[in-house]
Every structure is written in C-alpha cells, then in structure tokens.
Protein backbone atom coordinates (compact mmCIF):
# COMPACT_ATOMS: atom_id res chain seq x y z
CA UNK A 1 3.93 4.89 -28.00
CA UNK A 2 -0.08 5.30 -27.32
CA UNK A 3 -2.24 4.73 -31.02
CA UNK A 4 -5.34 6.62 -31.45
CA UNK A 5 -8.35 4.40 -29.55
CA UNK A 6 -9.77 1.90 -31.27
CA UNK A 7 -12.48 -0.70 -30.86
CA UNK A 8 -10.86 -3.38 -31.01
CA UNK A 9 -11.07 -5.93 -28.20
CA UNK A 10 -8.80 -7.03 -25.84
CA UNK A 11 -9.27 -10.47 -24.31
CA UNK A 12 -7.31 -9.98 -21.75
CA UNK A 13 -6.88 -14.10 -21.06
CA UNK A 14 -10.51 -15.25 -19.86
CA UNK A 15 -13.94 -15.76 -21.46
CA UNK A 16 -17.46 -15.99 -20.09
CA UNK A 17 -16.95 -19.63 -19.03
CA UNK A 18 -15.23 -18.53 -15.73
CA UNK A 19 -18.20 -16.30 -14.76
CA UNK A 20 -20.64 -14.04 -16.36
CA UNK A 21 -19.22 -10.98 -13.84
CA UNK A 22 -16.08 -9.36 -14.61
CA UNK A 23 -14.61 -5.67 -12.95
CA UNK A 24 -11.44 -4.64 -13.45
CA UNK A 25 -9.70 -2.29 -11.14
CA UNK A 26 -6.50 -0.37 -11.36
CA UNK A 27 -4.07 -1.51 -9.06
CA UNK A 28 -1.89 1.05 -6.47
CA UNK A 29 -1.65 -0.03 -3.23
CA UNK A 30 -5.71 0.61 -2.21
CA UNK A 31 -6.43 -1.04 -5.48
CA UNK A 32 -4.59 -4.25 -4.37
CA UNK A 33 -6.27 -4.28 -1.02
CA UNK A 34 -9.66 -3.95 -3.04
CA UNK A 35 -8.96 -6.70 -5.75
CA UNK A 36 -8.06 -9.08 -2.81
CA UNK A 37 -11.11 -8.21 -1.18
CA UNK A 38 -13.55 -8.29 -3.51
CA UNK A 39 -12.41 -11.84 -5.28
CA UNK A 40 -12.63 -13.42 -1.74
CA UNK A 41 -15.98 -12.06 -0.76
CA UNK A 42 -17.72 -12.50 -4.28
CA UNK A 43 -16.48 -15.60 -5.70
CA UNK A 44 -19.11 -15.74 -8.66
CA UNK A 45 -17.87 -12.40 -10.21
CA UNK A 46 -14.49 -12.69 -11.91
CA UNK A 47 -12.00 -9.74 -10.93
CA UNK A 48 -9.46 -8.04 -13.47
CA UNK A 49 -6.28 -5.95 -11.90
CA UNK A 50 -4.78 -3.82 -14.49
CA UNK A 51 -1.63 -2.55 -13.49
CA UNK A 52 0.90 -0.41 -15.46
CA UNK A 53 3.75 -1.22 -14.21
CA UNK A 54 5.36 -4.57 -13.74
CA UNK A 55 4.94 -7.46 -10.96
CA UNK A 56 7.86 -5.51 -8.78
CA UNK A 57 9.16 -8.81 -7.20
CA UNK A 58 12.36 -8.28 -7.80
CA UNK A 59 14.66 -9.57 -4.70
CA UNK A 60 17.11 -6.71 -5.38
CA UNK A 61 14.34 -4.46 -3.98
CA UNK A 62 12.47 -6.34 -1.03
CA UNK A 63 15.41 -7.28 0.82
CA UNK A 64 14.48 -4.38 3.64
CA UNK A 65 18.52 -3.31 4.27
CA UNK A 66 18.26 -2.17 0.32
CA UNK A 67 14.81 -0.59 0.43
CA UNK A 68 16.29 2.54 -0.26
CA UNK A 69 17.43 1.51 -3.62
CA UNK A 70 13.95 0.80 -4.91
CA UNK A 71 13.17 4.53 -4.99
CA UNK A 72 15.35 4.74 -7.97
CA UNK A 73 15.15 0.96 -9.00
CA UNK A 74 14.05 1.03 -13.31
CA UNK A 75 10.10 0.89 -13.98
CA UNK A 76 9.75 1.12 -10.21
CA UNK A 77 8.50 4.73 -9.96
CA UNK A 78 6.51 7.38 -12.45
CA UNK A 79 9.23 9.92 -12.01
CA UNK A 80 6.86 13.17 -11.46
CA UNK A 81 7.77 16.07 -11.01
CA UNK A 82 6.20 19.65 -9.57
CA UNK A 83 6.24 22.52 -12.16
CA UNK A 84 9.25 24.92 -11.57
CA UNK A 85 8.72 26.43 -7.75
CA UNK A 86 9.44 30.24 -7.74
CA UNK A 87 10.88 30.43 -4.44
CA UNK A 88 13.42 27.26 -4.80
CA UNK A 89 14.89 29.04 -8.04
CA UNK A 90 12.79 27.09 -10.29
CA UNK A 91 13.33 24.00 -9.50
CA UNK A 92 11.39 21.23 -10.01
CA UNK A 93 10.79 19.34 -6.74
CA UNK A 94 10.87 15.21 -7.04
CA UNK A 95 7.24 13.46 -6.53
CA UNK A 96 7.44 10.46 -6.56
CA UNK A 97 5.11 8.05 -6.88
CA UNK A 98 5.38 3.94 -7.04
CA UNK A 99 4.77 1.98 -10.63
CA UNK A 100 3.70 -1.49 -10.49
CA UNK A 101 2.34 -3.83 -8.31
CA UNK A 102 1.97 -2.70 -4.87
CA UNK A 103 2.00 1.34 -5.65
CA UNK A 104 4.27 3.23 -3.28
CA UNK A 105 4.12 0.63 -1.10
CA UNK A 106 7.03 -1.10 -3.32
CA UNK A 107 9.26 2.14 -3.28
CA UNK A 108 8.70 3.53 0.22
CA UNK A 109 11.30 3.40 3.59
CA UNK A 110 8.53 1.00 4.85
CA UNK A 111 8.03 3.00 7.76
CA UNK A 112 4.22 2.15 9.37
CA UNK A 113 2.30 5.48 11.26
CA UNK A 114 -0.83 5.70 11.80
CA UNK A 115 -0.74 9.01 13.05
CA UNK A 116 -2.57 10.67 16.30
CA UNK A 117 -6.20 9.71 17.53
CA UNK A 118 -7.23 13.45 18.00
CA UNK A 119 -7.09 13.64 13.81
CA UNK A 120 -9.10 10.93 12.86
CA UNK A 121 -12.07 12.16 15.42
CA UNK A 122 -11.06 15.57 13.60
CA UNK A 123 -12.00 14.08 10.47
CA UNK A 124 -15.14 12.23 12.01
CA UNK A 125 -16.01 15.31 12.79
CA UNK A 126 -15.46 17.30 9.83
CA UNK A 127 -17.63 14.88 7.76
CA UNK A 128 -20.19 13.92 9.72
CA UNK A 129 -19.63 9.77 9.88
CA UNK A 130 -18.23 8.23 13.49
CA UNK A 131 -16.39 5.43 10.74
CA UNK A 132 -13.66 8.08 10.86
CA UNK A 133 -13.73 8.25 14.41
CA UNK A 134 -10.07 6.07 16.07
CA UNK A 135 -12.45 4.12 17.27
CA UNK A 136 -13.93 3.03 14.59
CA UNK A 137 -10.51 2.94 12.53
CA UNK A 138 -8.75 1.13 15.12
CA UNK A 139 -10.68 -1.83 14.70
CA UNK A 140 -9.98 -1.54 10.83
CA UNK A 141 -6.45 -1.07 11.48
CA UNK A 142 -6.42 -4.34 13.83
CA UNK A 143 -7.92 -6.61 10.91
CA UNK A 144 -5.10 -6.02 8.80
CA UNK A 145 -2.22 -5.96 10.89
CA UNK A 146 -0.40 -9.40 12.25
CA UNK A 147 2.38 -7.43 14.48
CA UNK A 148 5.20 -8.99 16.11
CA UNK A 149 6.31 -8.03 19.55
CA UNK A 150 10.31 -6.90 19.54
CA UNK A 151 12.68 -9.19 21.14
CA UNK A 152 12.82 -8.85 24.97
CA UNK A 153 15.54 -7.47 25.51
CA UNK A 154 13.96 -4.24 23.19
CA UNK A 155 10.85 -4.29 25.34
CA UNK A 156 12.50 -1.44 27.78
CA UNK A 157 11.97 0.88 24.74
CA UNK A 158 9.29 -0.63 22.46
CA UNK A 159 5.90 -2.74 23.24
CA UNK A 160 3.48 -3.28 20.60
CA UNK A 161 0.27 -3.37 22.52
CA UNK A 162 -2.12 -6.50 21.38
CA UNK A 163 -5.06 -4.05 22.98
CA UNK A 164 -4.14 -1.50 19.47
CA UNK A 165 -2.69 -3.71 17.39
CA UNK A 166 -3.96 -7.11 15.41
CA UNK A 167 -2.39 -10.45 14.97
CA UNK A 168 -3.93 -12.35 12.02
CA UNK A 169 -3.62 -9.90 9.25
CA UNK A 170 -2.34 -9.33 6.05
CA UNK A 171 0.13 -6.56 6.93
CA UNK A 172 3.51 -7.74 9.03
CA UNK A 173 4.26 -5.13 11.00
CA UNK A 174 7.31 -5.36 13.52
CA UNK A 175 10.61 -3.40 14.53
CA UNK A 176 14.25 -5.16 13.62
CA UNK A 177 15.26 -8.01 15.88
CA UNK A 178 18.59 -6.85 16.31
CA UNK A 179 19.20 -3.32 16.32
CA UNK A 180 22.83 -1.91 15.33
CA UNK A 181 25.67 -0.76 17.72
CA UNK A 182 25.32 1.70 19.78
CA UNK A 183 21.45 2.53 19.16
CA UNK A 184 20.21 1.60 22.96
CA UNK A 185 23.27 4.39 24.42
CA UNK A 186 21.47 6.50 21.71
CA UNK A 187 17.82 6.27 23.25
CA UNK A 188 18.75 6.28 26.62
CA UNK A 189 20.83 9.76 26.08
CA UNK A 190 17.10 10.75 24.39
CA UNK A 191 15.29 9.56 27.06
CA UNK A 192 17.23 11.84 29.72
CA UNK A 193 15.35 14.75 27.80
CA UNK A 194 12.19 13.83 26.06
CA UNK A 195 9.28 11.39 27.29
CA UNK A 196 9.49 7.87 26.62
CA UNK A 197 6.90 6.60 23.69
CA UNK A 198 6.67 2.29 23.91
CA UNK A 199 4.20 2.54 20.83
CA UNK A 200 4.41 5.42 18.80
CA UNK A 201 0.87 4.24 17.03
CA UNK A 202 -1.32 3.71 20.06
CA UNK A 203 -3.09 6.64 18.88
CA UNK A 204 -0.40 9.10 20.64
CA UNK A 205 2.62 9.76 18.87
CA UNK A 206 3.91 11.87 21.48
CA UNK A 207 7.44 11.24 22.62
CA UNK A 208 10.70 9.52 21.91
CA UNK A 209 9.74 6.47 19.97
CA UNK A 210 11.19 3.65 17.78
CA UNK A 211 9.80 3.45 14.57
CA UNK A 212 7.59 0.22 13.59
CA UNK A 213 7.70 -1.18 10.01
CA UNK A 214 5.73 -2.75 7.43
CA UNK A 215 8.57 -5.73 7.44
CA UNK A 216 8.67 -9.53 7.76
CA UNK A 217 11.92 -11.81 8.21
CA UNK A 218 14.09 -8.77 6.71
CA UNK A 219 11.81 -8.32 3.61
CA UNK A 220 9.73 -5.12 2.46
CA UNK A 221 6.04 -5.78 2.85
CA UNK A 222 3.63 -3.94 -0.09
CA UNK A 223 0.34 -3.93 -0.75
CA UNK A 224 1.02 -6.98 -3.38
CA UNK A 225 2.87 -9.08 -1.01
CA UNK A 226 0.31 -8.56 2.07
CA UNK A 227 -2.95 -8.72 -0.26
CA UNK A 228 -1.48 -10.82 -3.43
CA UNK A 229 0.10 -13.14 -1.55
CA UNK A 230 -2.73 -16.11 -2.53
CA UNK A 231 -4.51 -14.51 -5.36
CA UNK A 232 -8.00 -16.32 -5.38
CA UNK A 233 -8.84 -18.16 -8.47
CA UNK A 234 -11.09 -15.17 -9.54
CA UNK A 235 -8.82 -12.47 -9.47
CA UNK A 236 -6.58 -11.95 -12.79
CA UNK A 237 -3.70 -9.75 -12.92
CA UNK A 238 -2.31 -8.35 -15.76
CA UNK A 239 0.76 -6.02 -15.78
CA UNK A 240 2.30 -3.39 -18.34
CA UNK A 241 -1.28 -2.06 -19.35
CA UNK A 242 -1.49 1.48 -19.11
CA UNK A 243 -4.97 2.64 -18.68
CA UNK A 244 -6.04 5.52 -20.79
CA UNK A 245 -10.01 5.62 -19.43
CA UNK A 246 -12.88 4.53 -18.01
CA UNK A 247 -15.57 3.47 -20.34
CA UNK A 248 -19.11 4.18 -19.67
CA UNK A 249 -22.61 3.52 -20.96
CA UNK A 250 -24.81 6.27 -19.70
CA UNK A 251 -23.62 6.12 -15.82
CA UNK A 252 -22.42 2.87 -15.84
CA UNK A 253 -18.79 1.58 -16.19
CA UNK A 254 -18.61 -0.94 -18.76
CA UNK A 255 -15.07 -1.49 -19.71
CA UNK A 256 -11.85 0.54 -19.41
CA UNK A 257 -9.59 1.92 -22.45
CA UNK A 258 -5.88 0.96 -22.50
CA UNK A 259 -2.21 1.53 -24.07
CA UNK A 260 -2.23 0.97 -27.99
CA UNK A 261 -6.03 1.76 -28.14
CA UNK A 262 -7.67 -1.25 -27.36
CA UNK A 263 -10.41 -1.46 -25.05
CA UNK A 264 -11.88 -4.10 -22.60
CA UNK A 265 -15.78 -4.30 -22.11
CA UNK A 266 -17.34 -6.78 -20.29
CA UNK A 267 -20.64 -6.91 -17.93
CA UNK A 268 -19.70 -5.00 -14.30
C-alpha cells in the first residue's frame, strides 16, 4: 500500500563517510549498464540503484532450457496491459515488461539482434549525429560483447565474425553447442530455397540464419548478470523500492521519492 509522501528520511544503508557524492538511478536493464558504468569510472562519487523489484537470481529462471518460464515466474514481470483494442473484440493485449534486477532482460527468450545497418545510418540521418551511424554503433556493440564461436562442426551454418563482433565484454553472446535432432536436415531443406546468412548481425539480416543468444554455459545472461556481476565498492543496490518521483531543487535532482512516502536526498 503507498502512504501519502512524507519527509521523512530514508538512509538507505550509507552515510557521508563513504563519499560526499551520491546518485541514485533506477535500475531496468540500461539502468544497470549505467550504474556499472558510472561506479567504475567515478570512484569518488558513491552510486545508489533503486530497483523495484527483487534481485531475480533465482536458478529456476536462468537455467536457459526454462527461460520461457520466467515470463510468468512471480514478481518477475509488471503485468501491463493495453486498454481494450476495438478491433480484437476488446481485448486487452499482454505487455509485458520485466520487474527486478536486470529489466526485461530477466524475462526475455534471450534472443540477441542487432538489427540491419541501413537503419541505424537511417537514424544517423534522421537526427543529425554520425554516433548513430553502424559505424559508429558497431564499435559500441564490440565493447560489450565477449562472443563465442559455435562448435565446428556448426561452422557450415553459423560464423560469428571477430571483424563485427567483440571478445572481452560484459555480454556472452553465443549459439547452443549442441543443437537438437534433426535441426541441420532442417537448414539444409531451407537452404535449397532461401540464401544462406552465417551471421545474422553483421549488419545484414538478410537470409536463412541461426539465431545468436545472450547465453553463457546454458544460463540466461541479463543486464544484472553481464553488468552486476562485480559490483564496485561504490555502487549500492537496493531492491523492493518502488520509486514514486524524482525530487528536484529548482532544475536540479536532489533526491528521489519512494514506496511508503519516504524520500532520499543527498548531494548529486
């Protein structure tokens, strides 16, 4: 139940003798990137992640042969929903979106696109700023990925390029080592009538492909697991706060409003 706000402090764990900095941030999977981030690259200001949801470590879900179960796993997802849709008789279509650490990252089929290079210079375009260019987010992409070439004897249908693809990031990114009965008949009869695709995100999607995911030795990889994973000893996380608002003084963020009406100021 959410009490009327209140000015009443919340601690939150740490005082001013671990640095006279603090920001908090609101988690999802960007915010967990960010958090991770900023900790390591300014170790004199003292980082708060506020997530409302809970740490979603639960084995039951990152084992990647059950990742379909997290979708519906308890405190795992918001549960929204669109407003009734006139032409589906009024029904209310699912959206979901991913609750806890991670974001949708922790609820998704783990399935890593980046899409075609022709959109993101689109989008360079569009805006103005060559940073949306593929060139550009290649080399972003490359920084965060550490992918795994497919066993050998899958090469024949996949190859993860090292010229697209990095190798000392964050983010595991591979296709199964053993795929199930059956499947290599199933691309070859594809094969006979569409182009072959070795890399489906080399920047052209076009073509039969197999599917790379964000996986590592049969586990899901999220957004807490690839940027958590060591949490610097300036980053604090704190789960099951809701955020109401941002507080502000003038322009400037000070603090952020939470669940049960306390708030949390401290010098951004």
């Amino acid at each position: 139940m959410t009490m009327s706000p209140s000015q009443e402090r919340a601690d939150f764990g740490f005082g001013d003798e671990r640095g006279s900095r603090r920001t908090p941030l609101l988690p999802g999977a960007s915010g967990c990137a960010l958090a991770s981030t900023l900790a390591k690259g300014l170790p004199n200001h003292q980082i708060l992640l506020l997530e409302g949801g809970g740490k979603n470590d639960d084995k039951a879900y990152t084992t990647l042969a059950e990742r379909h179960w997290a979708l519906v796993a308890p405190g795992y997802n918001w549960g929204y929903k669109t407003i009734p849709q006139k032409h589906l008789d009024d029904r209310e279509i699912d959206q979901s979106r991913g609750k806890g650490l991670g974001g949708s990252t922790a609820i998704n089929f783990c399935v890593y696109t980046r899409g075609p290079e022709a959109d993101y210079d689109r989008w360079a375009d569009l805006v103005g700023d060559s940073d949306w260019a593929w060139k550009s987010s290649l080399s972003r992409y490359r920084r965060i990925e550490k992918c795994r070439q497919p066993s050998t004897k899958y090469q024949e249908m996949v190859h993860i390029a090292t010229k697209d693809h990095g190798e000392d990031g964050p983010v595991d990114v591979a296709v199964p080592d053993t795929f199930e009965p059956g499947f290599t008949q199933y691309m070859d009869a594809i094969y006979k009538h569409h182009p072959k695709n070795l890399d489906v995100n080399s920047g052209n999607p076009v073509g039969a492909a197999i599917q790379q995911n964000a996986m590592v030795d049969g586990q899901r990889v999220s957004a807490r697991t690839a940027f958590l994973k060591d949490v610097p000893s300036n980053l604090s996380i704190k789960t099951e706060i809701t955020v109401h608002k941002v507080l502000f003084e003038g322009k400037k963020a000070v603090g952020v409003e939470h669940a049960g009406g306390k708030s949390n100021q401290a010098p951004i």
